[in-house]
C-alpha atoms as a PDB file:
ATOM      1  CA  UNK A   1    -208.513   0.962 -26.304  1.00  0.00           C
ATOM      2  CA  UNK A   2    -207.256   4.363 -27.222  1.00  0.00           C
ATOM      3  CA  UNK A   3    -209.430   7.451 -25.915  1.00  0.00           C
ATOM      4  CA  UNK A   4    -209.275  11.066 -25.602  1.00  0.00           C
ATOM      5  CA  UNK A   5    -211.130  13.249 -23.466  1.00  0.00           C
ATOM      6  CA  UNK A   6    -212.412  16.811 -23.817  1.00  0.00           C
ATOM      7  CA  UNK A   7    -212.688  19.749 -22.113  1.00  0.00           C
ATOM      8  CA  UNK A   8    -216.102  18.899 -20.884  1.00  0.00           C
ATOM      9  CA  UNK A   9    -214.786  15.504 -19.204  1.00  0.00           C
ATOM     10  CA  UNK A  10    -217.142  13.765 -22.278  1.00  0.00           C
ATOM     11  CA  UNK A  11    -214.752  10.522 -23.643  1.00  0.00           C
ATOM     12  CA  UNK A  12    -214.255   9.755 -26.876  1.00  0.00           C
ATOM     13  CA  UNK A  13    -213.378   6.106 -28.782  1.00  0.00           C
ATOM     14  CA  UNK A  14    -213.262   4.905 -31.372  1.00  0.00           C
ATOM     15  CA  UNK A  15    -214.282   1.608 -32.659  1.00  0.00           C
ATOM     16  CA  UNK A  16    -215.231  -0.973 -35.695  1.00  0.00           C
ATOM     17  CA  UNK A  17    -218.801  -3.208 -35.820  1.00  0.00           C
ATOM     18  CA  UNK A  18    -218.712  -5.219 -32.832  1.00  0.00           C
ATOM     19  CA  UNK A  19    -219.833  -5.660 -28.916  1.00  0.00           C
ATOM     20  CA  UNK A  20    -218.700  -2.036 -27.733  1.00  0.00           C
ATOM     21  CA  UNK A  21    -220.510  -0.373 -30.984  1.00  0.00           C
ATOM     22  CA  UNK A  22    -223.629  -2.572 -29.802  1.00  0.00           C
ATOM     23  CA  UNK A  23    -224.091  -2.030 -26.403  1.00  0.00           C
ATOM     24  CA  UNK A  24    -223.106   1.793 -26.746  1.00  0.00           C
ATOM     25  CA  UNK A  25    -225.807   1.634 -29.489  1.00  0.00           C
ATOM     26  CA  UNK A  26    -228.426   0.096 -27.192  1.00  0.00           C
ATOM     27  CA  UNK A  27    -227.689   0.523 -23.381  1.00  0.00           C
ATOM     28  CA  UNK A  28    -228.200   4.183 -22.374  1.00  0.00           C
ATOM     29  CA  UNK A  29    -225.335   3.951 -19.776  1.00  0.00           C
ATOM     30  CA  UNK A  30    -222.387   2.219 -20.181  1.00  0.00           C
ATOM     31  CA  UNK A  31    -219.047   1.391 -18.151  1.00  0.00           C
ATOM     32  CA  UNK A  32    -215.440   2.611 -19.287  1.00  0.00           C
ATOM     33  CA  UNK A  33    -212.636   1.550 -17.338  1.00  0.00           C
ATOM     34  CA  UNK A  34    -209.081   2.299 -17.660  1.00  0.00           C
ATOM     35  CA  UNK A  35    -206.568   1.014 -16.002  1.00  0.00           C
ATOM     36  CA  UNK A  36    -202.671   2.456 -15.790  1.00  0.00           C
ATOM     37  CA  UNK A  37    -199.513   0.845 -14.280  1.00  0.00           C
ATOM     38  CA  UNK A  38    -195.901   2.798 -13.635  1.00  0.00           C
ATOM     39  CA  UNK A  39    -193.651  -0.139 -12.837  1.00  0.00           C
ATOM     40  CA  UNK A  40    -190.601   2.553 -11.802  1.00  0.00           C
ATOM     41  CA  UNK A  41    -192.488   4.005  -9.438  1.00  0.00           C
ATOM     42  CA  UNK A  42    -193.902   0.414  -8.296  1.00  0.00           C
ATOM     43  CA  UNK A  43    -197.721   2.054  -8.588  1.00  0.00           C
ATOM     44  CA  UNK A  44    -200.904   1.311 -10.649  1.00  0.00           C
ATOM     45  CA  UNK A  45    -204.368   2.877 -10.881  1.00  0.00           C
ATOM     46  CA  UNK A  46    -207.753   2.420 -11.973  1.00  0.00           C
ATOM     47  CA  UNK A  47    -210.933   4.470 -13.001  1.00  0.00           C
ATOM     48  CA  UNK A  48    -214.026   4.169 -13.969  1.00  0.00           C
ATOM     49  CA  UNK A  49    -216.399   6.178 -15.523  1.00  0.00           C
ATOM     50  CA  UNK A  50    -220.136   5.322 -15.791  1.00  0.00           C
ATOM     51  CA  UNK A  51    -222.694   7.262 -17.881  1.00  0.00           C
ATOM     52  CA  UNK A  52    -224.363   8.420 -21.035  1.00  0.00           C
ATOM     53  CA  UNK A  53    -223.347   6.679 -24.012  1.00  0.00           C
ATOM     54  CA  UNK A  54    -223.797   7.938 -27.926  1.00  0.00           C
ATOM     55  CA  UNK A  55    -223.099   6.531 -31.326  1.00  0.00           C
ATOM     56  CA  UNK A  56    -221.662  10.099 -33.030  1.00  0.00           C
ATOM     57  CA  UNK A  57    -223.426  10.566 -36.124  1.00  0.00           C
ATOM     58  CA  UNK A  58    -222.668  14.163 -36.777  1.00  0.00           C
ATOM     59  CA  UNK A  59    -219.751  13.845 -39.648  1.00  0.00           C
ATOM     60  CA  UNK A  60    -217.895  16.969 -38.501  1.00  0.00           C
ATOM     61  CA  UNK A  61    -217.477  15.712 -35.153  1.00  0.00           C
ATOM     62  CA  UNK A  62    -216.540  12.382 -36.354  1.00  0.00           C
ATOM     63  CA  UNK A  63    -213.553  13.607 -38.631  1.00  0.00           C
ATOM     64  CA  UNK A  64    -212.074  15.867 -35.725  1.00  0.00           C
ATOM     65  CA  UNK A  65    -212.140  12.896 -32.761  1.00  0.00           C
ATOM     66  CA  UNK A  66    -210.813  10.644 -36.181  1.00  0.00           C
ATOM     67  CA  UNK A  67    -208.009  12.837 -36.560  1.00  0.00           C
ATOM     68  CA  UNK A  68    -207.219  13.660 -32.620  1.00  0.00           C
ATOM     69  CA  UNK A  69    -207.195   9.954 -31.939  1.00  0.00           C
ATOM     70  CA  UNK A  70    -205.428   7.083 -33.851  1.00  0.00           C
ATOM     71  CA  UNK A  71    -206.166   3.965 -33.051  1.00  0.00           C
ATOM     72  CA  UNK A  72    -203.572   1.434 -32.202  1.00  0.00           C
ATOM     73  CA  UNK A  73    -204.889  -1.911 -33.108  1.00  0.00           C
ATOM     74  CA  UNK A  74    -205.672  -3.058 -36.953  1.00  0.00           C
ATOM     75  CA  UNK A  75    -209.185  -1.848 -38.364  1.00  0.00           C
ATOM     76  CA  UNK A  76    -210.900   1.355 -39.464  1.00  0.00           C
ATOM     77  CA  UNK A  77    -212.477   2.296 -36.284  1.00  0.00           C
ATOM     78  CA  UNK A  78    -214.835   4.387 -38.382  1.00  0.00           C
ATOM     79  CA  UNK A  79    -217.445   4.877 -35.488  1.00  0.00           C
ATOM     80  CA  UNK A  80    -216.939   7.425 -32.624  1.00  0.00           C
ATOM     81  CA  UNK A  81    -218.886   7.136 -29.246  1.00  0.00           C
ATOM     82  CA  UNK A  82    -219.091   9.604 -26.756  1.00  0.00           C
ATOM     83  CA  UNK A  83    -219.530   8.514 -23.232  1.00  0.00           C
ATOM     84  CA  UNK A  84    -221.054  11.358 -20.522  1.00  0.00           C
ATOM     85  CA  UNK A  85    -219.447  10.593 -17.388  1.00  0.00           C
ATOM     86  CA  UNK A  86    -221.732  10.925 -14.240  1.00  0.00           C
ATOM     87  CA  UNK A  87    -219.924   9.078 -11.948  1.00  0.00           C
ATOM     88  CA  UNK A  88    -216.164   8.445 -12.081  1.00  0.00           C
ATOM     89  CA  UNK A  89    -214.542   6.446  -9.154  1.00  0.00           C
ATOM     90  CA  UNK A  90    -210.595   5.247  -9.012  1.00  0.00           C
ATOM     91  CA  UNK A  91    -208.387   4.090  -7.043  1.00  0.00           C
ATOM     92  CA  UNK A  92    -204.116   3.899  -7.111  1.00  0.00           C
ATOM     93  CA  UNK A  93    -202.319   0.583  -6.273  1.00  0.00           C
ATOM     94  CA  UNK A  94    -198.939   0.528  -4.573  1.00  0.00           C
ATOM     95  CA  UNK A  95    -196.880  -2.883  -4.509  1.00  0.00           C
ATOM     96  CA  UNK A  96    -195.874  -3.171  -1.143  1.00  0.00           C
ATOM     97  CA  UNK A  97    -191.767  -2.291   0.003  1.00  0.00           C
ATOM     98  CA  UNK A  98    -190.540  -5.319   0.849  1.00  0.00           C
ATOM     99  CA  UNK A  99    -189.375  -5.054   4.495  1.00  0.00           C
ATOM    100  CA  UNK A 100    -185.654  -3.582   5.333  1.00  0.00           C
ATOM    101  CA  UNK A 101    -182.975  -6.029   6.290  1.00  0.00           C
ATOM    102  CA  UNK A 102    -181.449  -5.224  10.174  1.00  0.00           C
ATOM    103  CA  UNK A 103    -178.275  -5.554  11.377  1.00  0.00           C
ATOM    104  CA  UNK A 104    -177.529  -6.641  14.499  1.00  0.00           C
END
């Protein structure tokens, strides 16, 4: 899922008729995570961000997040929510070195 954030910390996506429009249309807190992985650096990390959700309706609002964020996947993605984080957790992930070889 593409996503931008603002200067607030609010989070933007965007997204066609379906389960994410729904329960951002009915449930008045929602869960975004997003998960990241850097395999040169042999790390990963996770966050999530729990909060306010709301179905944009203001068409101003709409066109600029439209234009700041271009969705990857085939549809429209005509609909913009904005999710008010007010809690945010996360955590990085390191692979483990594998042990060094000795010499005797």
């Amino acid at each position: 899922m593409n996503y931008v954030v603002d200067d607030t910390g609010d989070i933007f996506f965007r997204t066609d008729p379906g389960t994410k429009l729904d329960g951002a249309a009915r449930a008045e807190t929602i869960a975004f995570e997003i998960d990241g992985l850097d395999e040169e650096r042999q790390q990963g990390w996770s966050v999530l961000a729990v909060g306010d959700a709301r179905w944009i309706a203001d068409v101003e609002q709409i066109r600029t997040i439209q234009n700041t964020l271009q969705p990857w996947a085939a549809g429209a993605k005509a609909n913009v929510v904005r999710l008010h984080p007010t809690k945010l957790t996360g955590r990085r992930i390191y692979r483990p070195m594998p042990p060094r070889a000795t010499h005797a």
